[in-house]
Protein backbone atom coordinates (compact mmCIF):
# COMPACT_ATOMS: atom_id res chain seq x y z
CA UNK A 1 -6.35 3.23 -9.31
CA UNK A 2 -4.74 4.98 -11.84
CA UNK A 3 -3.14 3.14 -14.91
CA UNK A 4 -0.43 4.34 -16.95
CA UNK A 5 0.42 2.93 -20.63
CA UNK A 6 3.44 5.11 -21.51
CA UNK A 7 6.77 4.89 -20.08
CA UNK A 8 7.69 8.81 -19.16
CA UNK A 9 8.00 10.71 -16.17
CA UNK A 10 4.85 11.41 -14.27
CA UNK A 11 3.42 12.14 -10.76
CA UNK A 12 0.44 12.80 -9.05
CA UNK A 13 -1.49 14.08 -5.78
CA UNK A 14 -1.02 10.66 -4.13
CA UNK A 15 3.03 10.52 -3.85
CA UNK A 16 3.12 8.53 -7.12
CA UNK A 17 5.54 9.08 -9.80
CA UNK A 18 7.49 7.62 -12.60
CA UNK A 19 11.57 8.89 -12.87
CA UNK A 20 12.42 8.43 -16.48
CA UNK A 21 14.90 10.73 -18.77
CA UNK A 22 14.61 8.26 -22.09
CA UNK A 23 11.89 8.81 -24.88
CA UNK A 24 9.20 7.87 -24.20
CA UNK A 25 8.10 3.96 -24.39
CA UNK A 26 4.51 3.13 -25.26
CA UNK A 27 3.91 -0.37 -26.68
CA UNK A 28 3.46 -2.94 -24.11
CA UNK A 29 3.60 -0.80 -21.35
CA UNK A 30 1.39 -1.12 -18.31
CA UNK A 31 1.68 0.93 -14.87
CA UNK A 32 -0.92 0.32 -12.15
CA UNK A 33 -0.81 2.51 -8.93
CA UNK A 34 -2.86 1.29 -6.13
CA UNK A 35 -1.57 2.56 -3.36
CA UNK A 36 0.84 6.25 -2.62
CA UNK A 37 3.83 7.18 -2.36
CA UNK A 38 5.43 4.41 -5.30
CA UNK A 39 8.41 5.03 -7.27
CA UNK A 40 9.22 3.48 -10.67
CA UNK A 41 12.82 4.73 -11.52
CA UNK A 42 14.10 3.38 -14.61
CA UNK A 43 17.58 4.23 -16.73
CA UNK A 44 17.70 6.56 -19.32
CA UNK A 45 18.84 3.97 -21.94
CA UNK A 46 16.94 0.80 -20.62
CA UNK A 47 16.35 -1.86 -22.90
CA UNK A 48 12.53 -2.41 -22.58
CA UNK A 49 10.27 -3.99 -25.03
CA UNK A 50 7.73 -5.36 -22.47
CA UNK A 51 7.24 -4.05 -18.92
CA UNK A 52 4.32 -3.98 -16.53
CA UNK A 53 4.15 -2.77 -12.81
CA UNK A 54 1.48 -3.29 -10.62
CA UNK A 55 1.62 -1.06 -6.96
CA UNK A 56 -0.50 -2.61 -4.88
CA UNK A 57 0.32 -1.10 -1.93
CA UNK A 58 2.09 1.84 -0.35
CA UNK A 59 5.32 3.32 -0.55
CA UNK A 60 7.33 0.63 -2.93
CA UNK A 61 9.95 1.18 -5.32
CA UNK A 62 10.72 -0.61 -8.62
CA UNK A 63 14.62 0.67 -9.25
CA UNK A 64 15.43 -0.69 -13.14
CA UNK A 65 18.86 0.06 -14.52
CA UNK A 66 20.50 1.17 -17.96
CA UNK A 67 21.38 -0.94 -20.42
CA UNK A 68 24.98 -0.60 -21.77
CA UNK A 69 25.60 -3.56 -24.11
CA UNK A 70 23.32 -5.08 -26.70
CA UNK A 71 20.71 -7.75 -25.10
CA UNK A 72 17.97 -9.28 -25.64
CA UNK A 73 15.72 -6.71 -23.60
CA UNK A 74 14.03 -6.62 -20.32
CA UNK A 75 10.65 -8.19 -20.43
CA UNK A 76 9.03 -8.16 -16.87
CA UNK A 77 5.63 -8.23 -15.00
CA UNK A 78 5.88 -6.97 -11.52
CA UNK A 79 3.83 -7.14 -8.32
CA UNK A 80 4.80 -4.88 -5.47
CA UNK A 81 2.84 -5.07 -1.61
CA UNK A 82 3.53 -2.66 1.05
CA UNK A 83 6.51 -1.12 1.21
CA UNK A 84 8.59 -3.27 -0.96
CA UNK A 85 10.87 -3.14 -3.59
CA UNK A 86 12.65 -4.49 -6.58
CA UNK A 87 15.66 -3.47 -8.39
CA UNK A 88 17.23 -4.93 -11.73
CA UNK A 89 20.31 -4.40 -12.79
CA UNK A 90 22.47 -3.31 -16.22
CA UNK A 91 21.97 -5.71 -19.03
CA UNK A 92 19.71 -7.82 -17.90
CA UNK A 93 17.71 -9.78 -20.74
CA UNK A 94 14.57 -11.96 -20.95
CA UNK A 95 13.34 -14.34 -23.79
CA UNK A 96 9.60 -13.69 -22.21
CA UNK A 97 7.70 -12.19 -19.56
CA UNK A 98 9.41 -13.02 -16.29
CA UNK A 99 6.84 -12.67 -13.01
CA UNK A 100 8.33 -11.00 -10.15
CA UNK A 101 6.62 -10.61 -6.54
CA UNK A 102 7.86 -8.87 -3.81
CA UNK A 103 5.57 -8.07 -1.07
CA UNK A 104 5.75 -7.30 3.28
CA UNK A 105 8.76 -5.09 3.01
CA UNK A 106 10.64 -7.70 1.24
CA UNK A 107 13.02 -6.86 -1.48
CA UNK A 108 14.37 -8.67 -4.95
CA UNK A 109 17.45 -7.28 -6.13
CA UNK A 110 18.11 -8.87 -9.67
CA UNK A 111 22.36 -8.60 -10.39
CA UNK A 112 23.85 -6.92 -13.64
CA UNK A 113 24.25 -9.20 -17.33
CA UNK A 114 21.61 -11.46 -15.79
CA UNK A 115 20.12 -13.90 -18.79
CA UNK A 116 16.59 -15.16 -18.66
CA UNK A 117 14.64 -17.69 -20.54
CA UNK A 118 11.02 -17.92 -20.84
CA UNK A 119 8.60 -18.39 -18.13
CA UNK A 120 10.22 -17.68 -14.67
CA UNK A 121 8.99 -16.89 -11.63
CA UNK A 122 10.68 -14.81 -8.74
CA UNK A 123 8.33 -14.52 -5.58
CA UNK A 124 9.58 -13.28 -2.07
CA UNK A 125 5.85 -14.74 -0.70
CA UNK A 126 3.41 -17.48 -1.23
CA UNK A 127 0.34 -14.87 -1.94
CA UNK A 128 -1.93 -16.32 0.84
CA UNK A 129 -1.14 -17.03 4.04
CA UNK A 130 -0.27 -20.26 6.52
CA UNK A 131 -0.85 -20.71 9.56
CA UNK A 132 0.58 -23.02 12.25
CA UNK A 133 -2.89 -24.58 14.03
CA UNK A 134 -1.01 -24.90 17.42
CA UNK A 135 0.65 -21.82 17.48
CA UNK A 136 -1.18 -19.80 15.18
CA UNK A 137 1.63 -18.16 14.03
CA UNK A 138 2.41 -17.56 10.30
CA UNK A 139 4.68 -19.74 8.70
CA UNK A 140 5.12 -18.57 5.64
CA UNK A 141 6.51 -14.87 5.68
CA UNK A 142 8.07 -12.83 2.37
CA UNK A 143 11.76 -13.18 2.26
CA UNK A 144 14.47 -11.25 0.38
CA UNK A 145 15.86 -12.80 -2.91
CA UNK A 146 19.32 -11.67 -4.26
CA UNK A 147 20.30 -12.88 -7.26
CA UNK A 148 23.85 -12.09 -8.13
CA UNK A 149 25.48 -10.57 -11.39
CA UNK A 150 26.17 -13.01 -14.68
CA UNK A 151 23.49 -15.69 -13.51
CA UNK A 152 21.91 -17.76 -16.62
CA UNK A 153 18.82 -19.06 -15.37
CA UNK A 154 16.80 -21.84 -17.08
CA UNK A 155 13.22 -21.86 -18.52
CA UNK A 156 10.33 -22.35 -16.36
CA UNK A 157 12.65 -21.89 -13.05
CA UNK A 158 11.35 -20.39 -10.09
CA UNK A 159 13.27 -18.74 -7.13
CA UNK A 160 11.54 -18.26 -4.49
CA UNK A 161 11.81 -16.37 -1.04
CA UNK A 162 15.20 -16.56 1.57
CA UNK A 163 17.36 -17.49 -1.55
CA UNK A 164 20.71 -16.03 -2.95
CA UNK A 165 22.36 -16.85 -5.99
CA UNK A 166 25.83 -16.38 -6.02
CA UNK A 167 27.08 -14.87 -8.95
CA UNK A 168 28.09 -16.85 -12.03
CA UNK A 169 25.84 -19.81 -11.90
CA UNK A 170 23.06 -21.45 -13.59
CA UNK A 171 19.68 -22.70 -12.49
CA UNK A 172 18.33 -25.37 -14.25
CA UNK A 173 15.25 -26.01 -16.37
CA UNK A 174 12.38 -26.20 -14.50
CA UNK A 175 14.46 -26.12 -11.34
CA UNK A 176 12.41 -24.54 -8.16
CA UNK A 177 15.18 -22.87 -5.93
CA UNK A 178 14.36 -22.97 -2.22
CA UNK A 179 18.33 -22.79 -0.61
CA UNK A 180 20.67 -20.45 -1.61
CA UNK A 181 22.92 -21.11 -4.76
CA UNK A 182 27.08 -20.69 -4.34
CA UNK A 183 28.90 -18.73 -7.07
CA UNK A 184 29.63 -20.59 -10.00
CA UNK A 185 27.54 -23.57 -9.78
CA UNK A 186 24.73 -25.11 -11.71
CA UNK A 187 21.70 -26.06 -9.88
CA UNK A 188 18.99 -28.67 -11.14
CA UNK A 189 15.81 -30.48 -10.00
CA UNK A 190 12.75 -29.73 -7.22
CA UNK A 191 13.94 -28.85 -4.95
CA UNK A 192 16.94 -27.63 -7.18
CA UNK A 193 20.17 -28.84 -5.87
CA UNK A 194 23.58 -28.24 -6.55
CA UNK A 195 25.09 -30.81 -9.56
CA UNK A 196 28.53 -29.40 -10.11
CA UNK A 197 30.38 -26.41 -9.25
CA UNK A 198 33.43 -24.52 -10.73
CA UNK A 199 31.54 -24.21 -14.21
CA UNK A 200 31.63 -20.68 -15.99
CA UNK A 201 29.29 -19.85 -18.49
CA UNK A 202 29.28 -17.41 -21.57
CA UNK A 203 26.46 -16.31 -23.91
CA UNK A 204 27.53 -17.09 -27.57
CA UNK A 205 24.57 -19.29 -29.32
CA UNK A 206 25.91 -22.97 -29.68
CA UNK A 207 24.48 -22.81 -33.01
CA UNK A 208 27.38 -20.59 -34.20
CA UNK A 209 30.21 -23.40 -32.77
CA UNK A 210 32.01 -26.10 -35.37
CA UNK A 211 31.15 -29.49 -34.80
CA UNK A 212 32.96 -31.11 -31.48
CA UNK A 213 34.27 -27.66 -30.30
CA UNK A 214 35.08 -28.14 -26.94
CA UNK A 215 37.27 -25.32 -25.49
CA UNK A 216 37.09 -21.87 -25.18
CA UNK A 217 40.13 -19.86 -26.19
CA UNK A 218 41.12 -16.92 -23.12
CA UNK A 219 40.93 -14.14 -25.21
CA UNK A 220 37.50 -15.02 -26.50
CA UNK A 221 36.17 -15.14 -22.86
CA UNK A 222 33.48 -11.88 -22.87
CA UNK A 223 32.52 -13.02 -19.15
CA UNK A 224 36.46 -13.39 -17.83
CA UNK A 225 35.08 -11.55 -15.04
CA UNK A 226 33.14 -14.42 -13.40
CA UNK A 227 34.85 -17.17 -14.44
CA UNK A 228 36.09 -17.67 -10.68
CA UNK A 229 36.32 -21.04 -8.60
CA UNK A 230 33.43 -22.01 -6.36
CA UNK A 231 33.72 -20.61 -2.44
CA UNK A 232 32.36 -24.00 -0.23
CA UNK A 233 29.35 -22.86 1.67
CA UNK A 234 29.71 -22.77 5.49
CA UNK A 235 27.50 -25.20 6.92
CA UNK A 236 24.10 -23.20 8.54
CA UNK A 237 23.12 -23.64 11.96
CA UNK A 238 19.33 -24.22 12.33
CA UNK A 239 17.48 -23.34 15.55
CA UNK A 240 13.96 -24.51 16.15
CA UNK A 241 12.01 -21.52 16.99
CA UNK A 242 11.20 -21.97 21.16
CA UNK A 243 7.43 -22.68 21.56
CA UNK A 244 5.35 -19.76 23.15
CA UNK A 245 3.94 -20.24 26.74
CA UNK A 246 0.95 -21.41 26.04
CA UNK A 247 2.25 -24.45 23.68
CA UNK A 248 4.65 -24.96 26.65
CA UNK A 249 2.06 -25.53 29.17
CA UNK A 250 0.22 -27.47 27.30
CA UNK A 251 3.41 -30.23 26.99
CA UNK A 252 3.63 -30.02 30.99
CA UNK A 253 0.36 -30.20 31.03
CA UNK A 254 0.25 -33.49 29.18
CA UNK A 255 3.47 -34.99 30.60
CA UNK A 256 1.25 -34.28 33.58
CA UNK A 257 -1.54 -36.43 32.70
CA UNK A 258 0.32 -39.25 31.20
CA UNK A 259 2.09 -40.28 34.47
């Protein structure tokens, strides 16, 4: 293992390296690599005050964008399995460390001007695995998670694997998402569920508003760009997965016996 607590470029004889043009970071900066062949690529004018990667694995990628605009800062742990990646966009800002997993080839792609509060979680797997005692298949495999651009989401959410967030929307406090989220909607509860839609959101502190200010004028809109009416999801069809021979002769069997 080989752990790195400066954010500049590097590589070594195992594939490893870090892609980085910026000065160089050094306080609360932690890079674990595991494995070979892992790629940390991060902008030359990220906002970072806390970061820390962990490569367990092979041949992952952590892809972390530039920041353009003043924000709060990226603050980030991240986990990385086998071949895996993750990939944050411009602007996106954290109040605390924000845990990220992505593991099994599976992939989180964070959009651009996303806003964090404290103490989320983002996992594409469940960290063990489960097993169906019939079948004894996994149930439980890593997913993709997209999360799109302009998405606000609440403290001590978690997103977890198979979702997408549509761009625009919130996610509640304390919210666990397990479905995917439509564009312009906020989602509350656990599981988190969908409690209105056509909202827009902008970033202003309340604390700076006059007492019963209620609208926003146009030209003050810094977001205009996603303020856009909900699209209506199209109902999903769900299949049951067809049982392997073995399970199947085991119902005839039985049907069998019961006559």
């Amino acid at each position: 293992m080989v752990t790195i607590k400066t954010l500049e470029p590097y590589e070594d004889e195992q594939g490893n390296r870090i892609e980085y043009d910026g000065p160089p970071i050094s306080e609360k900066i932690r890079i674990e690599f595991l494995g070979s062949n892992n790629v940390l690529k991060v902008g030359a004018r990220a906002n970072i005050p806390q970061l820390s990667v962990k490569f367990a694995a092979d041949s992952s990628v952590v892809d972390i964008a530039a920041a353009t605009k003043n924000r709060t800062g990226l603050r980030f742990g991240l986990v990385l399995g086998q071949q895996s990646r993750i990939t944050i966009g411009k602007n996106v800002g954290s109040a605390s460390k924000t845990f990220v997993r992505a593991s099994e080839g599976a992939s989180v792609t964070i959009g651009d001007e996303c806003m964090l509060a404290s103490s989320i979680e983002i996992r594409t797997d469940d960290t063990h695995a489960i097993y169906d005692l019939e079948t004894g298949l996994r149930t439980n495999r890593a997913k993709d998670i997209t999360i799109g651009e302009h998405v606000w989401i609440g403290k001590y959410a978690a997103i977890l694997g198979g979702v997408t967030v549509g761009s625009g929307s919130v996610i509640g406090f304390r919210s666990i998402v397990t479905r995917d989220v439509p564009n312009n909607a906020i989602v509350a509860g656990i599981p988190a569920r969908v409690v209105r839609k056509n909202i827009a959101w902008e970033r202003p502190d309340l604390n700076k508003n006059e007492p019963g200010t209620r609208e926003l004028p146009a030209d003050q809109r810094r977001s205009e760009r996603y303020w856009n009416p909900t699209k209506e999801d199209k109902p999903k069809v769900i299949t049951q997965p067809r049982p392997n021979k073995l399970v199947r002769a085991k119902r005839r069997l039985g049907r069998f016996l019961a006559r």
